[in-house]
Protein backbone atom coordinates (compact mmCIF):
# COMPACT_ATOMS: atom_id res chain seq x y z
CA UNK A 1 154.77 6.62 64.97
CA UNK A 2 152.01 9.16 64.63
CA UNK A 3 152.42 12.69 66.09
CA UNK A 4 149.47 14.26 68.28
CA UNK A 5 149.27 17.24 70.20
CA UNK A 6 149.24 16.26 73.94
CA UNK A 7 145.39 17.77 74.46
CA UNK A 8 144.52 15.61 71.30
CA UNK A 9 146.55 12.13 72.30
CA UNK A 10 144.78 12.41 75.75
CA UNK A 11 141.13 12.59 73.72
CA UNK A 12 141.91 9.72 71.51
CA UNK A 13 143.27 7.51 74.51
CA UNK A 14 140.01 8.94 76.55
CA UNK A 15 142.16 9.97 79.43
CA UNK A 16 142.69 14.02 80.71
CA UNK A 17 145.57 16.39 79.67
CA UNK A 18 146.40 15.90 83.24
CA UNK A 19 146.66 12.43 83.47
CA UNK A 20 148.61 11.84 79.86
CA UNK A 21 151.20 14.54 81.94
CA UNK A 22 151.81 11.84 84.93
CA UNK A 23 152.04 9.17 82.57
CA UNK A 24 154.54 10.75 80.36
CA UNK A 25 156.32 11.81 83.79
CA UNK A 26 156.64 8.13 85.20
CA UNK A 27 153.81 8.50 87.79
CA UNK A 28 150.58 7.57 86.18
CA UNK A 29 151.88 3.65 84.50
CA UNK A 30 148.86 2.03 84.56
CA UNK A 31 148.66 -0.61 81.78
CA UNK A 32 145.26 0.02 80.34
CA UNK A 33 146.45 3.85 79.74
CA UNK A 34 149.76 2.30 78.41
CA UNK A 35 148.46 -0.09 75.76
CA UNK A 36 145.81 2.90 74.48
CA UNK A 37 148.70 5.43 74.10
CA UNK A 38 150.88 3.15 72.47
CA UNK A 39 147.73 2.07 70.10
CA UNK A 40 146.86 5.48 69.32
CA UNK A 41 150.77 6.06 68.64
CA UNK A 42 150.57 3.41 66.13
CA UNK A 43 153.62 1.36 68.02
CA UNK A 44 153.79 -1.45 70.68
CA UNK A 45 153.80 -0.81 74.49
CA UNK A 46 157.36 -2.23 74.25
CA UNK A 47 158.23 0.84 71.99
CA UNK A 48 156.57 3.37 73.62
CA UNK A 49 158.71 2.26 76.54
CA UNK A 50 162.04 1.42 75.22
CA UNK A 51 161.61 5.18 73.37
CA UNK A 52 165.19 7.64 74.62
CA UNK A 53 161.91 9.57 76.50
CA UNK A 54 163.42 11.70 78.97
CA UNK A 55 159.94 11.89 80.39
CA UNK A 56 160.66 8.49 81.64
CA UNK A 57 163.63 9.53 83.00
CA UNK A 58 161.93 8.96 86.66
CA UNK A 59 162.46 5.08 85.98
CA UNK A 60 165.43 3.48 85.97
CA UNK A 61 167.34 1.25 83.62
CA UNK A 62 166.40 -2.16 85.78
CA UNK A 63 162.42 -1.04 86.06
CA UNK A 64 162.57 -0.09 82.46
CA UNK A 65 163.68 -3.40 81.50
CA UNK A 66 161.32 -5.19 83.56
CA UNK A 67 158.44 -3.46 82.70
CA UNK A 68 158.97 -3.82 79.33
CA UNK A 69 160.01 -7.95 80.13
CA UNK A 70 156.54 -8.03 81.81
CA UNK A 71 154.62 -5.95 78.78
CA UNK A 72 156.37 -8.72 75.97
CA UNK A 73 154.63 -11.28 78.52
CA UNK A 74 151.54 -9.79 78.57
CA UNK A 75 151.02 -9.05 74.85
CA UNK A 76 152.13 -12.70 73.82
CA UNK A 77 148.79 -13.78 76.07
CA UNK A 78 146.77 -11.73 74.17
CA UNK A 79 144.73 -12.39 71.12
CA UNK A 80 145.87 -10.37 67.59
């Protein structure tokens, strides 16, 4: 996984500071912000969600699981 700075993450994913800080807090999960992060990261959504994050600690063990059951859905539909 690559390491950014949080100011330079947010430019590469083309989102603000502010909004990479509700995303890593569990408020901000939209998908399209997801799958950028986790690109720029160099590592699947799955990853970025399955990470020990205690920034996701606002989500619990059954959402975790389902989001990332939904995400492995989702990125089998898509083209490589």
């Amino acid at each position: 996984m690559k390491k950014f700075s949080q100011l330079s993450l947010a430019d590469k994913v083309g989102v603000s500071d502010r909004t990479l800080r509700k995303v890593e807090a569990g408020h901000d999960m939209k998908l399209s912000v997801l799958l950028a992060i986790a690109e720029a990261l160099d590592i699947d959504v799955v990853q970025l969600l399955s990470a020990d994050n205690s920034s996701l600690s606002t989500l619990s063990e059954s959402e975790k699981q389902q989001i990332c059951s939904h995400l492995k859905a989702i990125c089998e539909l898509l083209p490589d």
